[in-house]
C-alpha atoms as a PDB file:
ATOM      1  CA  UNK A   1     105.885 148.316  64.300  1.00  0.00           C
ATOM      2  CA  UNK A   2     104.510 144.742  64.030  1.00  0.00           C
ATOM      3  CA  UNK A   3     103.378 145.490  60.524  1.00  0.00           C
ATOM      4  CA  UNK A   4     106.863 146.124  59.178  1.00  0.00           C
ATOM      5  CA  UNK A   5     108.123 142.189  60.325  1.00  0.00           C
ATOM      6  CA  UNK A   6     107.543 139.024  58.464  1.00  0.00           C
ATOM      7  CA  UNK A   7     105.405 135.721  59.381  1.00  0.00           C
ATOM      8  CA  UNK A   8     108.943 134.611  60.893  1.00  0.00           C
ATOM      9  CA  UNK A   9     109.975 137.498  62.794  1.00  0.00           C
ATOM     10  CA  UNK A  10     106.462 137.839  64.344  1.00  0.00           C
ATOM     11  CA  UNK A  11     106.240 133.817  65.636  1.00  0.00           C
ATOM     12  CA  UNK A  12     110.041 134.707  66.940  1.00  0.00           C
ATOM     13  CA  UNK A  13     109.083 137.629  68.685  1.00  0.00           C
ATOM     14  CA  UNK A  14     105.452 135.740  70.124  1.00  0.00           C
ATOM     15  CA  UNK A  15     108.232 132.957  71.566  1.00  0.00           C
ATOM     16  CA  UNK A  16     110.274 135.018  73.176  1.00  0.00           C
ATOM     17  CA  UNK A  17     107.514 136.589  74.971  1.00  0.00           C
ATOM     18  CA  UNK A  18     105.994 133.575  76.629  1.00  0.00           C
ATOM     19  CA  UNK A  19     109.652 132.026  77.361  1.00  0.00           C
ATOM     20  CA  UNK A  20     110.075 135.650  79.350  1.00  0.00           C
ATOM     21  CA  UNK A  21     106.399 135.352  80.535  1.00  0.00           C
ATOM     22  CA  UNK A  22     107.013 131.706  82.190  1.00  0.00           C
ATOM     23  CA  UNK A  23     110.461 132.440  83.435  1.00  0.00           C
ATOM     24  CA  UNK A  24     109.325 135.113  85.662  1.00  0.00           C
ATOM     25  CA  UNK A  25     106.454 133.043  86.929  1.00  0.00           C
ATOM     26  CA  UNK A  26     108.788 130.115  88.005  1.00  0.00           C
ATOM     27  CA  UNK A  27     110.765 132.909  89.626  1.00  0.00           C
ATOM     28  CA  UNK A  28     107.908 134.105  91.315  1.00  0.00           C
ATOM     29  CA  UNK A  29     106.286 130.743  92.360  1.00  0.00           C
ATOM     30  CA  UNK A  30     109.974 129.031  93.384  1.00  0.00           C
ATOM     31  CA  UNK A  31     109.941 126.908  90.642  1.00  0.00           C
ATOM     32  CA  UNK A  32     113.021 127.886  89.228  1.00  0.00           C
ATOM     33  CA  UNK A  33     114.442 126.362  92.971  1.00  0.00           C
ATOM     34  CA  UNK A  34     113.750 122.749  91.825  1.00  0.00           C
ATOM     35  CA  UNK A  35     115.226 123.075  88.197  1.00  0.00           C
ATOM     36  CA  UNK A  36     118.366 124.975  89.604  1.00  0.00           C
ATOM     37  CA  UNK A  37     119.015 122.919  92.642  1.00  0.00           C
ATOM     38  CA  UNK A  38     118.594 125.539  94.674  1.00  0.00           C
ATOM     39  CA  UNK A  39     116.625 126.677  97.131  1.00  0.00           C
ATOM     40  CA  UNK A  40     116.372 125.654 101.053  1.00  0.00           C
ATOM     41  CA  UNK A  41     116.855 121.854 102.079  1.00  0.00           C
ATOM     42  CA  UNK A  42     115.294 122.786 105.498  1.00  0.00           C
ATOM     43  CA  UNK A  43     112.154 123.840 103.845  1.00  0.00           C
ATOM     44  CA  UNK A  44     111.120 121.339 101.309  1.00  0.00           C
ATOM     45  CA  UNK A  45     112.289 118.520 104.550  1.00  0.00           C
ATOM     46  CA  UNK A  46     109.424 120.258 106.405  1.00  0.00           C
ATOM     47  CA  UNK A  47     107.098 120.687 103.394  1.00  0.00           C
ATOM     48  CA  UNK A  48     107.086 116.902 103.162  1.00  0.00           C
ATOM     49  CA  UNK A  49     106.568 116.158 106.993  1.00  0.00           C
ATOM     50  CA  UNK A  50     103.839 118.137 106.500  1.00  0.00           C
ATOM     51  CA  UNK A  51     102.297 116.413 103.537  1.00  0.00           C
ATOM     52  CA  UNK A  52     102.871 112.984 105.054  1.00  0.00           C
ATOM     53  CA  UNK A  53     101.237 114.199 108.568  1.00  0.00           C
ATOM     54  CA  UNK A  54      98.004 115.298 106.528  1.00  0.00           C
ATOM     55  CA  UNK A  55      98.021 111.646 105.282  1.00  0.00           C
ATOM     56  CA  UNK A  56      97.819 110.053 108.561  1.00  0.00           C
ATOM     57  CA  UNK A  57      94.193 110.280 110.730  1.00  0.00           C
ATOM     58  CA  UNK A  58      93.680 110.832 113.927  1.00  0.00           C
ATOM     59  CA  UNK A  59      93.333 107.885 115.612  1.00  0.00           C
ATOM     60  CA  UNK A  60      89.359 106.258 116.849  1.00  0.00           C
ATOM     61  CA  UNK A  61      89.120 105.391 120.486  1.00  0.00           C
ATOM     62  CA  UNK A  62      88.859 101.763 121.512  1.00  0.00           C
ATOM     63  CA  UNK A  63      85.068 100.585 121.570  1.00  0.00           C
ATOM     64  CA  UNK A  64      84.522 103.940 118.598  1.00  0.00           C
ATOM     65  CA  UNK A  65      83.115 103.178 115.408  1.00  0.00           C
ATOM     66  CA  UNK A  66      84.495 104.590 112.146  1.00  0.00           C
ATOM     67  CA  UNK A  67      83.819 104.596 108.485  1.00  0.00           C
ATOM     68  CA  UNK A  68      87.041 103.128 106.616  1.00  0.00           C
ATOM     69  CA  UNK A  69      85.751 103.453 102.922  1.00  0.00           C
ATOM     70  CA  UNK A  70      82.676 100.946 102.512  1.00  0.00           C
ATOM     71  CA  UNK A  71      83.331  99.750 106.004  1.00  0.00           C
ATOM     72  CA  UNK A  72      81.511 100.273 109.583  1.00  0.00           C
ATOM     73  CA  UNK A  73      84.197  98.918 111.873  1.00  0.00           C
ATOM     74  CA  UNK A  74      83.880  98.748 115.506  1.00  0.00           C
ATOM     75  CA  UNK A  75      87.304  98.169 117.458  1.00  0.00           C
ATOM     76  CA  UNK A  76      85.926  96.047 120.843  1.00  0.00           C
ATOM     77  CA  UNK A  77      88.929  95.151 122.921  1.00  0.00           C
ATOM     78  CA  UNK A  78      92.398  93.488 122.940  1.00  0.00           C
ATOM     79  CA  UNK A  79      93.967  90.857 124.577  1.00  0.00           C
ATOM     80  CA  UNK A  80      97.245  88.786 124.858  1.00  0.00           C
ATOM     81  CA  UNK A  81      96.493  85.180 125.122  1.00  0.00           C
ATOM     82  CA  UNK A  82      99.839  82.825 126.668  1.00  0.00           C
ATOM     83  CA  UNK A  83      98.683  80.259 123.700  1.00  0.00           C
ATOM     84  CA  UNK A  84      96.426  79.679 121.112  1.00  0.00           C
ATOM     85  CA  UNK A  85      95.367  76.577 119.375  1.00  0.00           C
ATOM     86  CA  UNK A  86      95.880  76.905 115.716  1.00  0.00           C
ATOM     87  CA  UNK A  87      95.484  73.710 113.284  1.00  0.00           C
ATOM     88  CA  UNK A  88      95.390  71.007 115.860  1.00  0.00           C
ATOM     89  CA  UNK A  89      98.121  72.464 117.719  1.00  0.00           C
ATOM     90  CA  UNK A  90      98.651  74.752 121.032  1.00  0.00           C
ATOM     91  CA  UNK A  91     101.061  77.699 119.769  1.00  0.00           C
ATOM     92  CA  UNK A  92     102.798  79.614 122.062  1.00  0.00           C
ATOM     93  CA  UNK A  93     104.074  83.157 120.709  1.00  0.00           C
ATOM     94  CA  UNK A  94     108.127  83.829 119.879  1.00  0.00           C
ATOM     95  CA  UNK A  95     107.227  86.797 122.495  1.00  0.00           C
ATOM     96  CA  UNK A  96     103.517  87.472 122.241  1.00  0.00           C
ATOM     97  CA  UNK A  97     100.313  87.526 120.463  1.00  0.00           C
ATOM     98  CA  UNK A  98      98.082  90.097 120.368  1.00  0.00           C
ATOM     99  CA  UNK A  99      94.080  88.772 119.960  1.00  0.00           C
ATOM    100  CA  UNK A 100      91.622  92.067 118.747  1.00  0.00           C
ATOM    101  CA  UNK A 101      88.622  91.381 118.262  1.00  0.00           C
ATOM    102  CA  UNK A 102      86.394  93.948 116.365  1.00  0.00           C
ATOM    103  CA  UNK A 103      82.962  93.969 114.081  1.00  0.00           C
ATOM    104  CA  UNK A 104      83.309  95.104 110.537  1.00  0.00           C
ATOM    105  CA  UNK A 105      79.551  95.777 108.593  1.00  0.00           C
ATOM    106  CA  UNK A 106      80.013  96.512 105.358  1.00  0.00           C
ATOM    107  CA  UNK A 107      77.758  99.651 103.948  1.00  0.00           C
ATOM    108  CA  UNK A 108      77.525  98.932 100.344  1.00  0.00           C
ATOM    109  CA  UNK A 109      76.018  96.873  97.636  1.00  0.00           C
ATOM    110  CA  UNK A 110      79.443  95.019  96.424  1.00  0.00           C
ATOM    111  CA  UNK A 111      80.795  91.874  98.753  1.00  0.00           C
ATOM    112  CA  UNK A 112      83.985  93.187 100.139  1.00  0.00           C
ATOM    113  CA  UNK A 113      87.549  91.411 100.239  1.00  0.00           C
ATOM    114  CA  UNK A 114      89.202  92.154 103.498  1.00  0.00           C
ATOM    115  CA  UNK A 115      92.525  90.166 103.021  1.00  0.00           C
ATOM    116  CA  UNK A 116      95.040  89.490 105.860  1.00  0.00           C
ATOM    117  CA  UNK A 117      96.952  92.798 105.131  1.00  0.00           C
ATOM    118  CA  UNK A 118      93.713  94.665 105.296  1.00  0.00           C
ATOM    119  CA  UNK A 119      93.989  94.531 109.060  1.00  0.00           C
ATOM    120  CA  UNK A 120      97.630  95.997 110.459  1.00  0.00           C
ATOM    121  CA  UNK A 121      98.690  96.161 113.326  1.00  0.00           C
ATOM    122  CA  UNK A 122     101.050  99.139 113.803  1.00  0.00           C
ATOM    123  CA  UNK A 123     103.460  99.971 116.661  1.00  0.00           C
ATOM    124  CA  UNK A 124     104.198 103.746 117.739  1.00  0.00           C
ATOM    125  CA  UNK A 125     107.679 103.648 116.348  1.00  0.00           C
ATOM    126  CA  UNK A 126     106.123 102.466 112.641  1.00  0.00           C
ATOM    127  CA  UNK A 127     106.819  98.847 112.825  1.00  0.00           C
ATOM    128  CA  UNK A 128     103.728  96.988 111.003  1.00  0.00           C
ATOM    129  CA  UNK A 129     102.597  93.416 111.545  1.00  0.00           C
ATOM    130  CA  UNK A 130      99.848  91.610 109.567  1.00  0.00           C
ATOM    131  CA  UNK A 131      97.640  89.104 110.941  1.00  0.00           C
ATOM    132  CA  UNK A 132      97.913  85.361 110.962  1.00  0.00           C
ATOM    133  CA  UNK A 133      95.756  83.443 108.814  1.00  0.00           C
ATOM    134  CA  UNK A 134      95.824  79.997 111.418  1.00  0.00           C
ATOM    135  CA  UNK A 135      95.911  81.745 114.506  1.00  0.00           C
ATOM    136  CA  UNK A 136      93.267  84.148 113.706  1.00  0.00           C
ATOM    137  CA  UNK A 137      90.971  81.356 112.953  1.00  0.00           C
ATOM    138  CA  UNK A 138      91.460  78.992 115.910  1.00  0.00           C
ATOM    139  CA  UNK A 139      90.967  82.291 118.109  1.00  0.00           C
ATOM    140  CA  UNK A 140      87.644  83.123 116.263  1.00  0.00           C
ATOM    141  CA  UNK A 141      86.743  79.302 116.554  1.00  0.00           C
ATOM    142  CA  UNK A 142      86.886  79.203 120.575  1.00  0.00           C
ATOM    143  CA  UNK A 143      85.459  82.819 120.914  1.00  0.00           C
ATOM    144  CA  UNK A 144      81.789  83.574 121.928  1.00  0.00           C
ATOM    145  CA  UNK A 145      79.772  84.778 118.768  1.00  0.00           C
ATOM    146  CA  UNK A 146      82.816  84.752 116.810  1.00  0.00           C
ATOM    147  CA  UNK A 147      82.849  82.728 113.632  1.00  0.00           C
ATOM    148  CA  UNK A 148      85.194  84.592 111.259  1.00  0.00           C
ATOM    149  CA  UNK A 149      89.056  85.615 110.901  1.00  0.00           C
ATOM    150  CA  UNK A 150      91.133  87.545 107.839  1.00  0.00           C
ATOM    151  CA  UNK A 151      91.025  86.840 105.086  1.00  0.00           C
ATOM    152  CA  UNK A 152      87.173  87.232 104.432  1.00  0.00           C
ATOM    153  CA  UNK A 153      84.761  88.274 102.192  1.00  0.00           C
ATOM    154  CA  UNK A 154      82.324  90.514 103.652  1.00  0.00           C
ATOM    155  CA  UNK A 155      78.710  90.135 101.786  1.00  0.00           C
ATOM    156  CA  UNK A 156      76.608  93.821 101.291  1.00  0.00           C
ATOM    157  CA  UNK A 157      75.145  95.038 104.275  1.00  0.00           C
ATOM    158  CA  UNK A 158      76.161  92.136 106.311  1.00  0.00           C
ATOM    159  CA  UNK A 159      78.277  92.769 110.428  1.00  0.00           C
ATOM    160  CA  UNK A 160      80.900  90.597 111.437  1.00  0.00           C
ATOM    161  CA  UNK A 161      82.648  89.589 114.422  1.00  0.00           C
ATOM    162  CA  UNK A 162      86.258  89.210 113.742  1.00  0.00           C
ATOM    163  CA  UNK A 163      89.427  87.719 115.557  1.00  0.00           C
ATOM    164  CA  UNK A 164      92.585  89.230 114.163  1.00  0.00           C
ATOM    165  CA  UNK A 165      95.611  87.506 115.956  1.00  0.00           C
ATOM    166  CA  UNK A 166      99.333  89.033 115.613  1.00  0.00           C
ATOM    167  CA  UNK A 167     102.530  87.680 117.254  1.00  0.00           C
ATOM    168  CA  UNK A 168     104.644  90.698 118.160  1.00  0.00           C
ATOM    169  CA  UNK A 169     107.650  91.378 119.892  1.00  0.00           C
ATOM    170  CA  UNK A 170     107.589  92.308 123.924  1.00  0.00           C
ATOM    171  CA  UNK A 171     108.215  95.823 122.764  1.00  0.00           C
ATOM    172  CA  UNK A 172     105.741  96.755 120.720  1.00  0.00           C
ATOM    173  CA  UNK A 173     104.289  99.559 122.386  1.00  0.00           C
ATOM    174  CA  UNK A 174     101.392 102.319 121.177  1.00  0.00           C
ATOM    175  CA  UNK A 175      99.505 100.136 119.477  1.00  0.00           C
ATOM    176  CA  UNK A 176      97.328 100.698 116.399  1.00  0.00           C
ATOM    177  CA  UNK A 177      94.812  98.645 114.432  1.00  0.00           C
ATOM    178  CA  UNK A 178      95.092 100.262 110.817  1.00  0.00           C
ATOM    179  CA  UNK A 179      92.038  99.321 108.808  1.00  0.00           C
ATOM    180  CA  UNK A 180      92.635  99.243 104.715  1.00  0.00           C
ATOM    181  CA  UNK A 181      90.205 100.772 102.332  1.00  0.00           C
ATOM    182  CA  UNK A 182      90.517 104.213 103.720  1.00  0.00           C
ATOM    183  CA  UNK A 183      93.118 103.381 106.378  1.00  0.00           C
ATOM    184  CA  UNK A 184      91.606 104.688 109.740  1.00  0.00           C
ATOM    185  CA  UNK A 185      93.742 104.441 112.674  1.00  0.00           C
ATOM    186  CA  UNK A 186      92.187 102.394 115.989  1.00  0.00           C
ATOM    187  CA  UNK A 187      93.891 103.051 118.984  1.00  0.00           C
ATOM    188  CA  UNK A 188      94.128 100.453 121.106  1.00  0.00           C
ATOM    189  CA  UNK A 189      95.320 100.638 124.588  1.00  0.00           C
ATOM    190  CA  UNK A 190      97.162  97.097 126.556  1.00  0.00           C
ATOM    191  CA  UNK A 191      95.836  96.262 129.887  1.00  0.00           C
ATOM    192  CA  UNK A 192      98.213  97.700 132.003  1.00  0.00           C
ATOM    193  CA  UNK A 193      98.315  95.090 134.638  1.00  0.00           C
END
């Protein structure tokens, strides 16, 4: 039968084939859903929840320690000072600071940059705040064994003590330490009192 057809007629008849061949997978698979438009809303809304919750980790306990990439970090407590004294100055918060102080080694052979929005601190409802570059250093400079605040570079094999100092709002509630360069999630609890 295929004998009787010319060069033409046979590469006509081969592309046909495949065209029917891949339609009926994308039928199969769904695929034919996203080029049509159709298929459920509902479905592909839930699909991406789920992808997005398989992004975010389960959160390390205060006082835990974690791997974040090249990183050993250690989350050791928080606080929330009334004032700090940052450049000279006593700074009061525009509704309150949050001090946590936590060790960082890092577990390679490169120096690391941990810059200012390597450290986050993240609120139940999303809301992110970086640390404070001033503040974070005049905390670190009146703390006991603490010498060093974001940003930093963070020499090979070398721990850390580090002051990370946020002014957030009064209702900033489930709070989070997010830790770049892997992004583990430290929970931190406030002192209920």
């Amino acid at each position: 039968m295929l004998s009787g057809l010319s060069g033409t007629q046979r590469y006509a008849l081969f592309v046909l084939v495949v065209v029917v061949v891949v339609v009926v997978y994308l039928f199969v698979s769904g695929g034919l859903d996203d080029l049509t438009g159709g298929g459920d809303d509902d479905q592909q809304a839930a699909a991406e929840v789920n992808e997005i919750a398989a992004l975010i980790p389960d959160a390390v306990e205060l006082g835990e320690s974690a791997r974040v990439g090249s990183l050993e970090v250690t989350i050791h407590s928080i606080t929330f000072p009334d004032q700090i004294r940052a450049e000279g100055l006593w700074r009061s918060p525009a509704e309150r600071f949050a001090a946590v102080r936590l060790t960082m080694t890092n577990r390679s052979s490169q120096a690391i940059e941990l810059p200012l929005d390597g450290l986050q601190l993240v609120t139940v409802d999303g809301r992110a705040y970086l640390a404070d570059a001033a503040l974070s250093l005049g905390a670190a400079r009146v703390a006991e064994v603490v010498s060093y605040a974001p940003p930093l570079i963070l020499q090979p094999q070398l721990t850390v003590t580090v002051i990370a100092v946020y002014d957030i709002p009064l209702d900033a509630s489930g709070l989070q330490l997010r830790v770049r360069g892997g992004w583990t999630d430290f929970a931190l609890f406030e002192d209920p009192s």
